[in-house]
Protein backbone atom coordinates (compact mmCIF):
# COMPACT_ATOMS: atom_id res chain seq x y z
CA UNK A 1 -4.65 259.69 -121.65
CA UNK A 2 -8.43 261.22 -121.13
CA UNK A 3 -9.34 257.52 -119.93
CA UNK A 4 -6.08 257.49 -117.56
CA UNK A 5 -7.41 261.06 -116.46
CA UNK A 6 -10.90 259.47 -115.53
CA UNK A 7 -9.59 256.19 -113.87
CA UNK A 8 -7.37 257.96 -111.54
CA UNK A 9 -10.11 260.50 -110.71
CA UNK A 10 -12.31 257.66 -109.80
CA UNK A 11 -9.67 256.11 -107.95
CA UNK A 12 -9.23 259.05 -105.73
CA UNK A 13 -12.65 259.30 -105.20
CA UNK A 14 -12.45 255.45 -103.58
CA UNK A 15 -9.33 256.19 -101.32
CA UNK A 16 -11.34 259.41 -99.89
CA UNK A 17 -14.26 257.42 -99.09
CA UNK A 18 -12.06 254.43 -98.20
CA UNK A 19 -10.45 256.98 -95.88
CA UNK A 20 -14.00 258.03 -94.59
CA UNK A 21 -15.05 254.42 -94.16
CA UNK A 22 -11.84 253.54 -92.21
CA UNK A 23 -11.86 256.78 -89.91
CA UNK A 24 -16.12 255.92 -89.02
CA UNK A 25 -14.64 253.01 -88.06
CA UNK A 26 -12.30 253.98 -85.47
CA UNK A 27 -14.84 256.52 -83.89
CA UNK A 28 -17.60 252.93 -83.56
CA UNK A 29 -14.56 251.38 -81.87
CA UNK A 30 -13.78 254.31 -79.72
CA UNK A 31 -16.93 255.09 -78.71
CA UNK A 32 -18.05 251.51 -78.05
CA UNK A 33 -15.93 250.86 -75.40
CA UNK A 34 -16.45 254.52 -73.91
CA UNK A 35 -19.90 253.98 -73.81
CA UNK A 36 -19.13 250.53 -72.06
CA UNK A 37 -16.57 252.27 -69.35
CA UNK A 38 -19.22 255.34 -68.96
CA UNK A 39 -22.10 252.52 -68.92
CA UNK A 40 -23.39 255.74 -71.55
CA UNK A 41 -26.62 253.88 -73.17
CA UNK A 42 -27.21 257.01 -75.25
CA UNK A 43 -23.65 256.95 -76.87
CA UNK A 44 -24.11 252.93 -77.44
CA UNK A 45 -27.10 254.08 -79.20
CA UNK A 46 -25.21 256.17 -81.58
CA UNK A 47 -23.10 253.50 -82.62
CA UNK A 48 -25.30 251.42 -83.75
CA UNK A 49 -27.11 254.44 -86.00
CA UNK A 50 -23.24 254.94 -87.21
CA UNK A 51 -23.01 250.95 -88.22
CA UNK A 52 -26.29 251.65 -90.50
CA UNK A 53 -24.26 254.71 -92.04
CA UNK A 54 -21.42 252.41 -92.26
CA UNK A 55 -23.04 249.47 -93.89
CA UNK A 56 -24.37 252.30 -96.59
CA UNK A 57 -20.69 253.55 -97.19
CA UNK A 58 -19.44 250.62 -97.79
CA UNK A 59 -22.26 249.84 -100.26
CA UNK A 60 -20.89 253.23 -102.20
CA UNK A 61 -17.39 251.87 -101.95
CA UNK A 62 -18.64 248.74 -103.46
CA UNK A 63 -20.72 250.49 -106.08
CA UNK A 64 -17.32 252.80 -107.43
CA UNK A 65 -15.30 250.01 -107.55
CA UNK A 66 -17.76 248.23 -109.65
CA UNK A 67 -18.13 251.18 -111.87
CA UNK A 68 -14.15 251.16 -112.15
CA UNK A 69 -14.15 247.72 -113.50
CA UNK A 70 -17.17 248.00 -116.04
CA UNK A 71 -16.06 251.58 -117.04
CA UNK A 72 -12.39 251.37 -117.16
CA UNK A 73 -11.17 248.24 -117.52
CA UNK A 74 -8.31 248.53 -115.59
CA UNK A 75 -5.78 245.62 -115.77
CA UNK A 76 -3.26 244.19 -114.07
CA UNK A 77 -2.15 246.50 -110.47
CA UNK A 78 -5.04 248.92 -111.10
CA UNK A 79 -7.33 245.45 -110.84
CA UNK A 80 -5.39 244.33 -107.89
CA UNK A 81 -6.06 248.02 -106.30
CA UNK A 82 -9.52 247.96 -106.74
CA UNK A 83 -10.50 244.40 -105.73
CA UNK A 84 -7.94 244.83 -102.52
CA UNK A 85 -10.62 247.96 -101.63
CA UNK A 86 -13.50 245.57 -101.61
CA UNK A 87 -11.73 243.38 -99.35
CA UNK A 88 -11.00 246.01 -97.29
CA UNK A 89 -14.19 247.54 -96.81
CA UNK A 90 -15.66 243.97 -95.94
CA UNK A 91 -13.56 243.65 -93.38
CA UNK A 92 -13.63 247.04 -92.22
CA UNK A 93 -17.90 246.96 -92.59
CA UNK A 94 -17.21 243.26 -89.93
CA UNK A 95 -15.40 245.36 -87.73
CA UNK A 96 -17.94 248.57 -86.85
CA UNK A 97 -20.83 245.10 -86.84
CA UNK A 98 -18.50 244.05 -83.25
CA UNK A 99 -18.64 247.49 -82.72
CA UNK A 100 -22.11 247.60 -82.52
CA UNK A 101 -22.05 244.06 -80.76
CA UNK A 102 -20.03 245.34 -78.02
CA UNK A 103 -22.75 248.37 -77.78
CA UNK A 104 -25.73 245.72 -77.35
CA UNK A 105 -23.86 244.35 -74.68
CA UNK A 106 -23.36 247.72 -73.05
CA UNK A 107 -27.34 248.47 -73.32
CA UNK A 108 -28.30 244.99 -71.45
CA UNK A 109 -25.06 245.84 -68.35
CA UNK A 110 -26.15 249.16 -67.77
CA UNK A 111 -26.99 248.41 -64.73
CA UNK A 112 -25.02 246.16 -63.57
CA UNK A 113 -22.02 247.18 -60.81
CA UNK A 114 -18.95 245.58 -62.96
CA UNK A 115 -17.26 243.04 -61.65
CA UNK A 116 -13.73 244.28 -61.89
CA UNK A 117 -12.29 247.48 -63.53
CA UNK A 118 -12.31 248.09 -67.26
CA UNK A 119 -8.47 247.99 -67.69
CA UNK A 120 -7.03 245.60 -70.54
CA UNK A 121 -10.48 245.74 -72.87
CA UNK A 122 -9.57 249.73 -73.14
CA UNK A 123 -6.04 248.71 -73.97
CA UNK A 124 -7.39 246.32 -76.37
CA UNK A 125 -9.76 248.74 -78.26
CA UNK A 126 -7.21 251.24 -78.67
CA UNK A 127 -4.77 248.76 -80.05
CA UNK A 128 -7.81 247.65 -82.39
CA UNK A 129 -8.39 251.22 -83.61
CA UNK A 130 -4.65 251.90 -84.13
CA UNK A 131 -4.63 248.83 -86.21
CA UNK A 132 -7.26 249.99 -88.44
CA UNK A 133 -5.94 253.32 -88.59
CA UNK A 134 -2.13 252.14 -89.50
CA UNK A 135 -3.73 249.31 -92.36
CA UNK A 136 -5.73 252.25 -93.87
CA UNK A 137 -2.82 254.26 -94.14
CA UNK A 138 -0.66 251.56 -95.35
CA UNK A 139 -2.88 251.02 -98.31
CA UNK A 140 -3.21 254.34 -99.11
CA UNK A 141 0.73 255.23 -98.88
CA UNK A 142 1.07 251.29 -100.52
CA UNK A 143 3.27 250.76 -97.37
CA UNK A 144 4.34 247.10 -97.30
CA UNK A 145 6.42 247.78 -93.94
CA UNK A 146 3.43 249.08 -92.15
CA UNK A 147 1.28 246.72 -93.65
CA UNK A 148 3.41 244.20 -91.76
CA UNK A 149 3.62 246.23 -88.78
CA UNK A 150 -0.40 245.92 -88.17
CA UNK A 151 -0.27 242.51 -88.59
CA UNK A 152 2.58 241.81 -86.06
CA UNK A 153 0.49 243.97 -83.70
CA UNK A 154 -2.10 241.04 -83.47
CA UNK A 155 0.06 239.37 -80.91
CA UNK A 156 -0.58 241.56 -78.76
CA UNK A 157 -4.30 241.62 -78.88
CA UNK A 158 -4.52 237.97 -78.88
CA UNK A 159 -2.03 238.37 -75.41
CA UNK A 160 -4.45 240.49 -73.57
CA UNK A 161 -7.25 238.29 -74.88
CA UNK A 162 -5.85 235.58 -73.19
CA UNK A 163 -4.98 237.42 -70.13
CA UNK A 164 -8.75 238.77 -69.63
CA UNK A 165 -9.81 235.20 -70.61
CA UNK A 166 -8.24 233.86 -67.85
CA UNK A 167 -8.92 236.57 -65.35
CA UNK A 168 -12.21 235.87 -65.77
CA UNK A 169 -12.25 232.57 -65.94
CA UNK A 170 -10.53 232.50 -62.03
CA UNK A 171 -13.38 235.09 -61.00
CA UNK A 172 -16.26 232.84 -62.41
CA UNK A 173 -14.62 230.04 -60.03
CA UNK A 174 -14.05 231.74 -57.37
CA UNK A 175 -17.63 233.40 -57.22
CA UNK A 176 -20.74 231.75 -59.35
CA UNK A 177 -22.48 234.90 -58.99
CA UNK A 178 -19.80 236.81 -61.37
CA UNK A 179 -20.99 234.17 -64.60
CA UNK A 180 -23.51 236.09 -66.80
CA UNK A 181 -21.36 239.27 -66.34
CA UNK A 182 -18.25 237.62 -66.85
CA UNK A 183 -19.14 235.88 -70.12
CA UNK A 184 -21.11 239.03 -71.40
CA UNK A 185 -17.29 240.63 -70.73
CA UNK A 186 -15.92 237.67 -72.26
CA UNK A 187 -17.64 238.39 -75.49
CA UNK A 188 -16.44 242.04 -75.82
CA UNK A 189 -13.14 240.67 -75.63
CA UNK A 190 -13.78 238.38 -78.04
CA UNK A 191 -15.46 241.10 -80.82
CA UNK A 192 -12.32 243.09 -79.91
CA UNK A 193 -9.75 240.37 -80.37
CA UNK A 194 -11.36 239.24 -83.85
CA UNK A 195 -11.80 243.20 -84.71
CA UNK A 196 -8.04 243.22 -84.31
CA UNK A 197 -8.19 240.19 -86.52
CA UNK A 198 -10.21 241.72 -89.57
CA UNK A 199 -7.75 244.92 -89.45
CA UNK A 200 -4.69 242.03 -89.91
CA UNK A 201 -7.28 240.80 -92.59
CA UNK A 202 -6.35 244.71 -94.14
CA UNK A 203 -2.98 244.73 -93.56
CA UNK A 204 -2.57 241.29 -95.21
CA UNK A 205 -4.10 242.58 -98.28
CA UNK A 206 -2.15 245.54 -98.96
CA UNK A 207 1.20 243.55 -99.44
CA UNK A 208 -1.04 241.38 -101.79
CA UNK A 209 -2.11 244.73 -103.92
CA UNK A 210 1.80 245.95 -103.31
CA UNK A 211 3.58 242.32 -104.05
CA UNK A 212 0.59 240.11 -105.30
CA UNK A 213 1.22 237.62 -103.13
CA UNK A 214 -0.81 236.72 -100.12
CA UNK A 215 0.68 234.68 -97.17
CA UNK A 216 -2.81 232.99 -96.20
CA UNK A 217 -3.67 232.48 -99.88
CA UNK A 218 -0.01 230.74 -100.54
CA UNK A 219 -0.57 228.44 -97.46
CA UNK A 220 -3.90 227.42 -98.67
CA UNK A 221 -2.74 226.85 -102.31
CA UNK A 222 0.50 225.05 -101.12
CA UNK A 223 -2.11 222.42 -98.83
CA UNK A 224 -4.87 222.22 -101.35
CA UNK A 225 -1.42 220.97 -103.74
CA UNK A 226 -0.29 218.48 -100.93
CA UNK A 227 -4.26 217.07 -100.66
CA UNK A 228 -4.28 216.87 -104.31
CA UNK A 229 -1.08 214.88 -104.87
CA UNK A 230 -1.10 211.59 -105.86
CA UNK A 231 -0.69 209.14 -102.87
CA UNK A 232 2.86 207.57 -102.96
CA UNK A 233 2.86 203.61 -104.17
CA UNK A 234 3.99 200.86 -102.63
CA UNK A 235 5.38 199.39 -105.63
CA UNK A 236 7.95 200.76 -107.47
């Protein structure tokens, strides 16, 4: 019982700082594309001192998780728990790293009149930090349903990806002089779309720490097995 006491202390203290990690997250992501609609150097500046705090969070993460295992020996969906967290936070740690991307670009268009108005990349963002938000959540309430709701949300990223894709696509056609801004707004699309993609990443897990199985991981096993298999004969 005292070593039950001391593993779920310790796993409390992981979800609050998961819960930290996951809600400096959100703020990067929100603040990111603010800076980029305010063309706010100063507040893409703070993101990228935030990613540094980030990165060191999710070094602590890592660090209590490890001290779980060595300490505590946890086995079986206490294991899965723990090593779903350091999943997480690597994809979480990925995420506020486009943040941060998106903030570099921000810093070199300062300048720069934009092109067209900042419409569908604020829609994306927000449907980026909601996904984060919702897969946090999820693993903390061990919510299979909203687990699967964050990952179903990805279509719609990936739908305004391809919309702003092709918008800009038709303005780099119609005038050359649009390029270098145009791919530079390209590429925040693209950090946001694949941000949306590590938060599916988090949703994906928790069913694997709820269930213990993992759709991606399944598909992969079930291939590797048909690459493996013995070729069929021509003789019988």
């Amino acid at each position: 019982m005292v070593a039950r006491h001391f593993f779920d202390r310790g796993l409390e203290e992981l979800h609050l700082e998961l819960i930290k990690m996951g809600s400096m997250v959100e703020e990067s992501i929100e603040n990111s594309i603010l800076a980029l609609k305010k063309q706010d150097i100063s507040l893409a500046k703070k993101v990228f001192k935030n990613d540094d705090i980030i990165d060191e969070l999710e070094r602590k993460i890592e660090r209590i998780c490890l001290n779980l295992i060595a300490t505590q020996q946890p086995l079986a969906k206490d294991l899965r728990t723990i090593s779903t967290a350091l999943k997480i936070i690597t994809d979480m740690e990925r995420i506020a790293d486009h943040s941060a991307d998106i903030s570099e670009i921000t810093i070199r268009m300062a300048n720069e009149k934009y092109i067209k108005p900042l419409i569908d990349l604020p829609k994306m963002a927000e449907l980026a930090k909601n996904m984060v938000n919702k897969s946090i959540d999820a693993y903390i309430k061990q919510d299979v349903d909203l687990a699967q709701a964050v990952c179903d949300s990805d279509d719609d990223v990936d739908s305004l990806f391809s919309k702003i894709t092709l918008e800009l696509i038709n303005l780099m056609k119609n005038n050359p002089e649009t390029v270098e801004q145009a791919i530079d707004l390209m590429l925040i699309a693209k950090y946001l779309e694949r941000m949306a993609d590590h938060a599916t990443n988090i949703g994906e897990w928790v069913v694997f720490n709820v269930t213990g199985e993992h759709e991606h991981l399944a598909k992969h096993i079930f291939m590797q097995g048909l690459d493996d298999a013995p070729e069929a004969s021509d003789h019988d």
